[in-house]
N, C-alpha and C. Protein backbone atom coordinates (compact mmCIF):
# COMPACT_ATOMS: atom_id res chain seq x y z
N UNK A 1 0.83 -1.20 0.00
CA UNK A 1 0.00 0.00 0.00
C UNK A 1 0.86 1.24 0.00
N UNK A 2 0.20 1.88 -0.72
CA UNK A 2 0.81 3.34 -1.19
C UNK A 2 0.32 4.66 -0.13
N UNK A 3 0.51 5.41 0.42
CA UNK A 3 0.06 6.24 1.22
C UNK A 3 -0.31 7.67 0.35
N UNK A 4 -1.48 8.10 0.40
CA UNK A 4 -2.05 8.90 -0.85
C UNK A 4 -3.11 9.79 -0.49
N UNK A 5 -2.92 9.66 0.46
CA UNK A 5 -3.94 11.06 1.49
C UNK A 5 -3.48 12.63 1.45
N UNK A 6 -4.21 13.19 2.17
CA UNK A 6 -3.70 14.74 2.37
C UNK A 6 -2.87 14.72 3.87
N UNK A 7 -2.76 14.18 4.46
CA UNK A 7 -2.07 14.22 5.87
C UNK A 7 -0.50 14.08 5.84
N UNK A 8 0.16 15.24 5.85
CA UNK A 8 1.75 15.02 5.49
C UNK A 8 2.58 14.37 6.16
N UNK A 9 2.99 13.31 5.63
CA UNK A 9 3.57 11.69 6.48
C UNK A 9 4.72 11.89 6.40
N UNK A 10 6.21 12.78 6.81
CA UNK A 10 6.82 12.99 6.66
C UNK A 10 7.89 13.78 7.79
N UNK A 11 9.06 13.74 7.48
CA UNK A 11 9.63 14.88 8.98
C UNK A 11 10.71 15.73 8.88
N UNK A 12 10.00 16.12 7.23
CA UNK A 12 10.91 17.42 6.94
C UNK A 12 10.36 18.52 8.31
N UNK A 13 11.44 19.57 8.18
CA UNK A 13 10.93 20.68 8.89
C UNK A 13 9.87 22.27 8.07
N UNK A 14 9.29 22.52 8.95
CA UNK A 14 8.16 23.01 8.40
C UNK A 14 8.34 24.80 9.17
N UNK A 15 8.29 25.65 8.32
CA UNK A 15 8.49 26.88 9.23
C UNK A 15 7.58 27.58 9.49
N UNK A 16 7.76 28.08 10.98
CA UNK A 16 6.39 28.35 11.79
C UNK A 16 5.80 29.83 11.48
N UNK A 17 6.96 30.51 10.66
CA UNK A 17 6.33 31.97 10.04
C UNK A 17 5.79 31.75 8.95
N UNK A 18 4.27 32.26 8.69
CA UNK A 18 3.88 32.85 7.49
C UNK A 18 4.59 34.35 6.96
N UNK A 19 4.30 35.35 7.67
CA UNK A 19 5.28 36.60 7.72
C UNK A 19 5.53 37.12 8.90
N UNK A 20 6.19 38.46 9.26
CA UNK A 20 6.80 38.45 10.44
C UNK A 20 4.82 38.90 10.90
N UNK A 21 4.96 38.56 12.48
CA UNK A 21 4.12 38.50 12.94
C UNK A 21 2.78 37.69 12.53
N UNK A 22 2.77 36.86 11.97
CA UNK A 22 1.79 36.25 11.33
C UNK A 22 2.63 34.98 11.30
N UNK A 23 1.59 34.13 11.88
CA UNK A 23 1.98 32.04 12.28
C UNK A 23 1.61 31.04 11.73
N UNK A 24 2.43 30.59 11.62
CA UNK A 24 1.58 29.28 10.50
C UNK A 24 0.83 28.39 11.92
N UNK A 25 -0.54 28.07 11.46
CA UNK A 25 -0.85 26.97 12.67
C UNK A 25 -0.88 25.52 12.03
N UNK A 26 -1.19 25.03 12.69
CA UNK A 26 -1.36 23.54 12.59
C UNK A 26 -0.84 22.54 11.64
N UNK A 27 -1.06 22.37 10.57
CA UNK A 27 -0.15 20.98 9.67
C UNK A 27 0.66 22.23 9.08
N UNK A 28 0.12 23.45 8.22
CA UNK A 28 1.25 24.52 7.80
C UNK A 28 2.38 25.17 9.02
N UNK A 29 1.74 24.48 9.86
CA UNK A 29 2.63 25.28 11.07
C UNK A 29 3.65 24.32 11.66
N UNK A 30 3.63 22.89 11.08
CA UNK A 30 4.15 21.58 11.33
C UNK A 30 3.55 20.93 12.61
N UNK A 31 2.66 21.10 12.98
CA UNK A 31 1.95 20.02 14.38
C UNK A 31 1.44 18.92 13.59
N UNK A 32 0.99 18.30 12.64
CA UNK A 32 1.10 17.24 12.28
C UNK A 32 2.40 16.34 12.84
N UNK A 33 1.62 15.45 13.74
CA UNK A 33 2.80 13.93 14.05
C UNK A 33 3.27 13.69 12.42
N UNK A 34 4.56 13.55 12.25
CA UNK A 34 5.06 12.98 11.08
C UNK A 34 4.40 11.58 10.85
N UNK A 35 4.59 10.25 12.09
CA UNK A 35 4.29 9.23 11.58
C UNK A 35 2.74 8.83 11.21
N UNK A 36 1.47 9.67 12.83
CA UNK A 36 1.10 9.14 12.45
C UNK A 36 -0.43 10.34 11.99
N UNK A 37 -0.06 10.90 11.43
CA UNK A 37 -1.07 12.06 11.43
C UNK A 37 -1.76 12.79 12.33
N UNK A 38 -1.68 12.38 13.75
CA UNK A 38 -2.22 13.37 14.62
C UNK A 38 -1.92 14.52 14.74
N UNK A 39 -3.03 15.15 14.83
CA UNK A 39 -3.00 16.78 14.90
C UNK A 39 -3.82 17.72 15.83
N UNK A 40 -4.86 16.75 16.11
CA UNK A 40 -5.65 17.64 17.17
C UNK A 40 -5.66 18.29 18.18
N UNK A 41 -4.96 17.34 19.16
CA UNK A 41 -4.25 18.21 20.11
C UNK A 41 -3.31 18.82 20.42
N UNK A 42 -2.77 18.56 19.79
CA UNK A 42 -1.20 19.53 19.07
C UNK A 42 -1.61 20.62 18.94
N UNK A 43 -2.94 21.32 18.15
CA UNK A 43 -3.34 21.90 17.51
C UNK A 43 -4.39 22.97 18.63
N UNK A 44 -4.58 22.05 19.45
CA UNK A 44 -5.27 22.64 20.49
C UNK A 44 -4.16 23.56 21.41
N UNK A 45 -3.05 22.78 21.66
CA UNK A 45 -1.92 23.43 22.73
C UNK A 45 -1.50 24.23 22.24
N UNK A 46 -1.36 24.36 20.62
CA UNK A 46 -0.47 25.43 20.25
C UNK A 46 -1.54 26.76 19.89
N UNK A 47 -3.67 26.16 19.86
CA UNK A 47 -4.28 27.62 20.57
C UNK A 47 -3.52 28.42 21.48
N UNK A 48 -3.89 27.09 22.61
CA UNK A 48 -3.56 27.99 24.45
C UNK A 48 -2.64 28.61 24.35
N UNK A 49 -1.28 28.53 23.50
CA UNK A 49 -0.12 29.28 24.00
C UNK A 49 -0.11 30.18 23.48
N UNK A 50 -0.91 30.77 22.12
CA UNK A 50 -1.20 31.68 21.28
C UNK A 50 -1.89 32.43 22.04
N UNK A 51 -2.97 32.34 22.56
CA UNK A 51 -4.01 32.83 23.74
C UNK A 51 -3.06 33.56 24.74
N UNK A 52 -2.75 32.54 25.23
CA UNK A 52 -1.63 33.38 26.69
C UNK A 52 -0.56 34.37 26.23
N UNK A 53 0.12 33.97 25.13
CA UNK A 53 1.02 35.16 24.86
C UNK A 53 0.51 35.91 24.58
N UNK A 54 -0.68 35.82 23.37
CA UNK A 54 -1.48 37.75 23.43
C UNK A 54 -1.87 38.12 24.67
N UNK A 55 -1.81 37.53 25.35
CA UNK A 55 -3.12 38.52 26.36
C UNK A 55 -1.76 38.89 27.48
N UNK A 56 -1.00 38.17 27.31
CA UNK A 56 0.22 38.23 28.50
C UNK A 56 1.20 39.40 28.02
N UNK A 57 1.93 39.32 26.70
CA UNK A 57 3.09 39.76 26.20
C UNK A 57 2.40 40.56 24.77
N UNK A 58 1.70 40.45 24.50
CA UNK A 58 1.34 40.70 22.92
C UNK A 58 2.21 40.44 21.56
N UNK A 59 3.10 38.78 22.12
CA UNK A 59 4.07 38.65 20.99
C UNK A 59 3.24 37.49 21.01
N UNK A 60 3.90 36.82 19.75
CA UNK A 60 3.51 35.33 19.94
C UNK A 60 5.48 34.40 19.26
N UNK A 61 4.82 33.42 19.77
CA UNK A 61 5.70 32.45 19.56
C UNK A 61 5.53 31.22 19.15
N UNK A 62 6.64 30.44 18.03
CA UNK A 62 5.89 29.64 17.39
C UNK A 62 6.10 28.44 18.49
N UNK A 63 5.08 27.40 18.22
CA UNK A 63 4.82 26.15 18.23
C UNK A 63 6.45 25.48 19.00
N UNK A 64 6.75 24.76 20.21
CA UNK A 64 8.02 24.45 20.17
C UNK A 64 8.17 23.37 19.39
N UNK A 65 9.25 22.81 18.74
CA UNK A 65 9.58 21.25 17.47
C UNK A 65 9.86 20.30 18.87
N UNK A 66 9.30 19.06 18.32
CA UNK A 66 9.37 18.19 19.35
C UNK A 66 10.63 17.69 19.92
N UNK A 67 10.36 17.06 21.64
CA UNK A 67 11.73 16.64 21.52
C UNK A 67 12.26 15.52 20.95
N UNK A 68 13.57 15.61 21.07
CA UNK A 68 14.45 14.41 19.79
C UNK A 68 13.69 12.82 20.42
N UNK A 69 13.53 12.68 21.51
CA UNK A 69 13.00 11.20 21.97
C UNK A 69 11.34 11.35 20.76
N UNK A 70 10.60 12.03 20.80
CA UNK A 70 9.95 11.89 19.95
C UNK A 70 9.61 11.81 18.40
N UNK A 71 10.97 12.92 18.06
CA UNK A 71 11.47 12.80 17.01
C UNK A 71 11.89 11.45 16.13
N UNK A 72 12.51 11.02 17.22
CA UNK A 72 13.47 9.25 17.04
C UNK A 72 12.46 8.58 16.59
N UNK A 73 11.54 8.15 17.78
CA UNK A 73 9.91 7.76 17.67
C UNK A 73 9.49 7.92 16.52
N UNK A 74 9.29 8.93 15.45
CA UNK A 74 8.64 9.58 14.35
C UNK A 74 9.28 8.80 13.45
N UNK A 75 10.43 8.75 13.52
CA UNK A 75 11.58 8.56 11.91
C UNK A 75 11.35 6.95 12.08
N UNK A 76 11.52 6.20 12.91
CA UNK A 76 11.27 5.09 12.80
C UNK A 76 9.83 4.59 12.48
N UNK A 77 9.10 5.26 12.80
CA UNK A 77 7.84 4.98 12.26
C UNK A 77 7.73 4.64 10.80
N UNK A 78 7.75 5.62 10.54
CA UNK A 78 7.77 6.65 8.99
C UNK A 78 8.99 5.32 8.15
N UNK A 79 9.77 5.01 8.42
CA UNK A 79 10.76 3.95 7.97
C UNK A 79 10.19 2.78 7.91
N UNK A 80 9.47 2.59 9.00
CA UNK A 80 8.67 1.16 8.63
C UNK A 80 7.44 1.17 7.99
N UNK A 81 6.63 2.01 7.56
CA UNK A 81 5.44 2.21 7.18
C UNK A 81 6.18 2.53 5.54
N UNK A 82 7.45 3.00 5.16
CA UNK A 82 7.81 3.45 3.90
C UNK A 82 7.84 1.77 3.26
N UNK A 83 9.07 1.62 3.80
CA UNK A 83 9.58 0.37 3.65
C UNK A 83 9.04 -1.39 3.89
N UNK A 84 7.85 -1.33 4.77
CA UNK A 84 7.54 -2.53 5.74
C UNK A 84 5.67 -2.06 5.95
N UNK A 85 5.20 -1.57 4.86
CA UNK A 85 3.87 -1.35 5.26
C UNK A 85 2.77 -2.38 5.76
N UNK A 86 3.55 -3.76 5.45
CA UNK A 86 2.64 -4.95 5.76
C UNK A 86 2.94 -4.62 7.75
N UNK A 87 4.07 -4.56 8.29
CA UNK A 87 4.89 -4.34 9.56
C UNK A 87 4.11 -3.15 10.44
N UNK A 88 3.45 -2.32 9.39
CA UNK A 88 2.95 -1.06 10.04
C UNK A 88 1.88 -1.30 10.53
N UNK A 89 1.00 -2.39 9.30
CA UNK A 89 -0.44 -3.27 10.02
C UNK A 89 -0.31 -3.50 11.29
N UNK A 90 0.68 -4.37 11.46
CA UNK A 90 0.67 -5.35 12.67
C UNK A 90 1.31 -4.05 13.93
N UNK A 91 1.97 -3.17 13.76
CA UNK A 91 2.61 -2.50 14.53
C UNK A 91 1.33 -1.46 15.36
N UNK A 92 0.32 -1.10 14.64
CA UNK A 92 -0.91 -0.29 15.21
C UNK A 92 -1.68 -1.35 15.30
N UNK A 93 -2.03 -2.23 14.95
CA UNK A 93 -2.77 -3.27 15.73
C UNK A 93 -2.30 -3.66 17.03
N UNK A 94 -1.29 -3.79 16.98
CA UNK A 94 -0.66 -4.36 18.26
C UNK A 94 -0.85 -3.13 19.16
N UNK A 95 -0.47 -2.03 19.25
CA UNK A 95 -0.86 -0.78 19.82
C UNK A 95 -2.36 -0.49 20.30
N UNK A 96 -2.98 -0.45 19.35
CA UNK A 96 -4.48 -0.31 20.25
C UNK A 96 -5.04 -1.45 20.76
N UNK A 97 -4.77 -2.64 20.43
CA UNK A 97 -5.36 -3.78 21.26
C UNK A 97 -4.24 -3.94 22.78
N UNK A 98 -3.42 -3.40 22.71
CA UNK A 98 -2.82 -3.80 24.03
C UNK A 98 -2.11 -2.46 25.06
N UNK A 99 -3.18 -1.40 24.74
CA UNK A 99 -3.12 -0.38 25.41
C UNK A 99 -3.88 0.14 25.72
N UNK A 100 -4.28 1.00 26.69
CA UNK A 100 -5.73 1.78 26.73
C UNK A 100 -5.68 3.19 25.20
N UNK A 101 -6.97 3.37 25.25
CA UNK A 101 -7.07 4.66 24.41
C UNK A 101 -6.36 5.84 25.10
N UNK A 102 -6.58 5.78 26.46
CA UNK A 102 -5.37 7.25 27.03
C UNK A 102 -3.96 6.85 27.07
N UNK A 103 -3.83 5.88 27.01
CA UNK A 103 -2.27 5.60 27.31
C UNK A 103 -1.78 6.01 25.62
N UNK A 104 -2.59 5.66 24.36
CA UNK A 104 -2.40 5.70 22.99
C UNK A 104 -2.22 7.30 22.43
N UNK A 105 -3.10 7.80 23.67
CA UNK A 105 -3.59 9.42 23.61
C UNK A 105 -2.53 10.05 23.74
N UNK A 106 -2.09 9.57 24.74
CA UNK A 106 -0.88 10.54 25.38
C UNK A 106 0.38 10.72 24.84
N UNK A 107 0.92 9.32 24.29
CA UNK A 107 1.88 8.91 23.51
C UNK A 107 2.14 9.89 22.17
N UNK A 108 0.62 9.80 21.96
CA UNK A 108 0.27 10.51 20.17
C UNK A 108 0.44 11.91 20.52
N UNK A 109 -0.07 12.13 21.77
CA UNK A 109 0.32 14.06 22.07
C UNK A 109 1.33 14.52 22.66
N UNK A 110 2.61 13.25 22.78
CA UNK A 110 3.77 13.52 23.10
C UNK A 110 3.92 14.00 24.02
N UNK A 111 2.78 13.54 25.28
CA UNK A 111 2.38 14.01 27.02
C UNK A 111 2.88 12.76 27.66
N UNK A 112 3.38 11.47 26.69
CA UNK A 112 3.34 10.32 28.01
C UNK A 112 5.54 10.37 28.14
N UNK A 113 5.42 9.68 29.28
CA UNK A 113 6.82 9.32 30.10
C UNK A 113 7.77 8.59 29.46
N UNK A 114 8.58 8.39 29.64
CA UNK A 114 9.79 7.16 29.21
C UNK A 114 9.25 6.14 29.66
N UNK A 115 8.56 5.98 31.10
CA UNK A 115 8.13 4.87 31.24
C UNK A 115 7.08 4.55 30.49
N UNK A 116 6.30 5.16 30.31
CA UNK A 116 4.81 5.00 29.53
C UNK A 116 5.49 4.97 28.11
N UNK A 117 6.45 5.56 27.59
CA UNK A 117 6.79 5.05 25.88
C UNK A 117 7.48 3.23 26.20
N UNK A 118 8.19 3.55 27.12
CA UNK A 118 8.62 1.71 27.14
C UNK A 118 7.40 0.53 27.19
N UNK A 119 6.11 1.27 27.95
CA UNK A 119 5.34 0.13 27.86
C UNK A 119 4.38 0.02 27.14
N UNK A 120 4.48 1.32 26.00
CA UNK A 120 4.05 0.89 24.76
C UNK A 120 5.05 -0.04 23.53
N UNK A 121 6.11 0.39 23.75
CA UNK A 121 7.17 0.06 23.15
C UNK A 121 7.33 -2.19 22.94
N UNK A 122 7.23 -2.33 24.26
CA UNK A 122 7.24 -3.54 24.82
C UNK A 122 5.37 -3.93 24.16
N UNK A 123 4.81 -3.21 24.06
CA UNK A 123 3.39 -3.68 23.48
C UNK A 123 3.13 -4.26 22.26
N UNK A 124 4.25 -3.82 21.09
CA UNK A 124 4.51 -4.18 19.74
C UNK A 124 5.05 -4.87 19.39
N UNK A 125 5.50 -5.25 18.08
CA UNK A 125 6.42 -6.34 17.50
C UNK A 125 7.66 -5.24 17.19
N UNK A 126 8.79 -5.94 17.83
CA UNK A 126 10.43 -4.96 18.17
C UNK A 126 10.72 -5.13 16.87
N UNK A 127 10.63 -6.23 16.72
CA UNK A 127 11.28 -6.60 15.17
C UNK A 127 11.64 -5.43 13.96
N UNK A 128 10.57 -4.86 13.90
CA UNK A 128 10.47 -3.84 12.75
C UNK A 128 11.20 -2.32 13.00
N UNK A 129 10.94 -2.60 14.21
CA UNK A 129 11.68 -1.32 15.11
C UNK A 129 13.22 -0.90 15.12
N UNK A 130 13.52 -2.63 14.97
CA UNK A 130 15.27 -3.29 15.34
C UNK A 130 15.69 -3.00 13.93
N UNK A 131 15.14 -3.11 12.91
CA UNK A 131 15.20 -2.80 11.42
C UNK A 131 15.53 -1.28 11.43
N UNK A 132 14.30 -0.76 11.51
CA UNK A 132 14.23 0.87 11.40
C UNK A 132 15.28 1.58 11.68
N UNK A 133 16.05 1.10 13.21
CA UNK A 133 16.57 1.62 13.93
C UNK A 133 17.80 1.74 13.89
N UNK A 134 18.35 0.49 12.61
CA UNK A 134 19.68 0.08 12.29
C UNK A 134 19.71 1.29 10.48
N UNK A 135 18.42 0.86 10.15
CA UNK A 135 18.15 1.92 8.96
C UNK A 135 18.51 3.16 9.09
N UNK A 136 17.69 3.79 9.85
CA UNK A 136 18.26 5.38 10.02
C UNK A 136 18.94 5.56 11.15
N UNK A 137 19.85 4.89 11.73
CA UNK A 137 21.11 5.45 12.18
C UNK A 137 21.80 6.75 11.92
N UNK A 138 22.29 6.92 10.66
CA UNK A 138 22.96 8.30 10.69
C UNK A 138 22.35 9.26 10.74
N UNK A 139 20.64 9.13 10.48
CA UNK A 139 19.99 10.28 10.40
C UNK A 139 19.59 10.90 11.97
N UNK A 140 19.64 9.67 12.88
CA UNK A 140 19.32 9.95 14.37
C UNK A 140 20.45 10.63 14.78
N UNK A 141 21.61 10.89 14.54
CA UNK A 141 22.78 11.68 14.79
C UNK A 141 21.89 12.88 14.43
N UNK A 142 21.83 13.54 13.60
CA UNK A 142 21.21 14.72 13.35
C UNK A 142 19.70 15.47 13.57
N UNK A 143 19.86 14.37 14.42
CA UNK A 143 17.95 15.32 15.20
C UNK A 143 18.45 16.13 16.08
């Protein structure tokens, strides 16, 4: 399977100015998850902070880029779903049948723990992961 939607599956970087003072929001603003299209609440947090800086400072500021542990998370995704799309089946199956929906929630809004990514982590098939992970090596140097 070919991926052929509008949801940008990808983890180029995306810049958060339209012009000076003026923000790109949401997928133009890069809150789209690279791997797995979530955007909603991303999209929601980066309201609130828009909100608080006008009313606080009257600047705004863009969106912060995620951190590299999530980043890592992303590229390997995106590597197995390029490369291993049969792998990607089994990799979100395995994910929502052996997690709660908040534990899936949190993960996807880049709110859950090291511990909470390990015990999703441990929820899946490693296999594809152990692939990915040997795959983009040099590129994880540069997050």
């Amino acid at each position: 399977r070919k991926e052929f939607g509008k949801i940008p599956m990808e983890d180029r970087p995306y810049n958060p100015w339209y012009k000076p003072r003026i923000l790109n929001i949401g997928t133009v603003g890069g809150l789209t998850k690279p791997s797995t299209g979530y955007t909603f609440k991303r999209i929601q947090k980066q309201t609130d902070v828009i909100i608080e800086d006008l009313l606080s400072e009257g600047t705004l500021q863009p969106h912060p880029p995620s951190n590299k542990r999530f980043k890592a998370y992303d590229l390997w995704l995106l590597q197995i779903i390029d490369r291993h799309p049969e792998d990607a089946f089994n990799v979100f199956n395995h994910l929502l049948k052996n997690n709660s929906l908040d534990d899936v929630f949190r993960f996807l809004a880049e709110e859950s723990s090291l511990n909470d990514d390990l015990k999703i982590m441990t929820s899946v098939p490693y296999a594809p992961f152990l692939r990915a992970i040997w795959k983009t090596r040099n590129r994880l140097r540069k997050i």
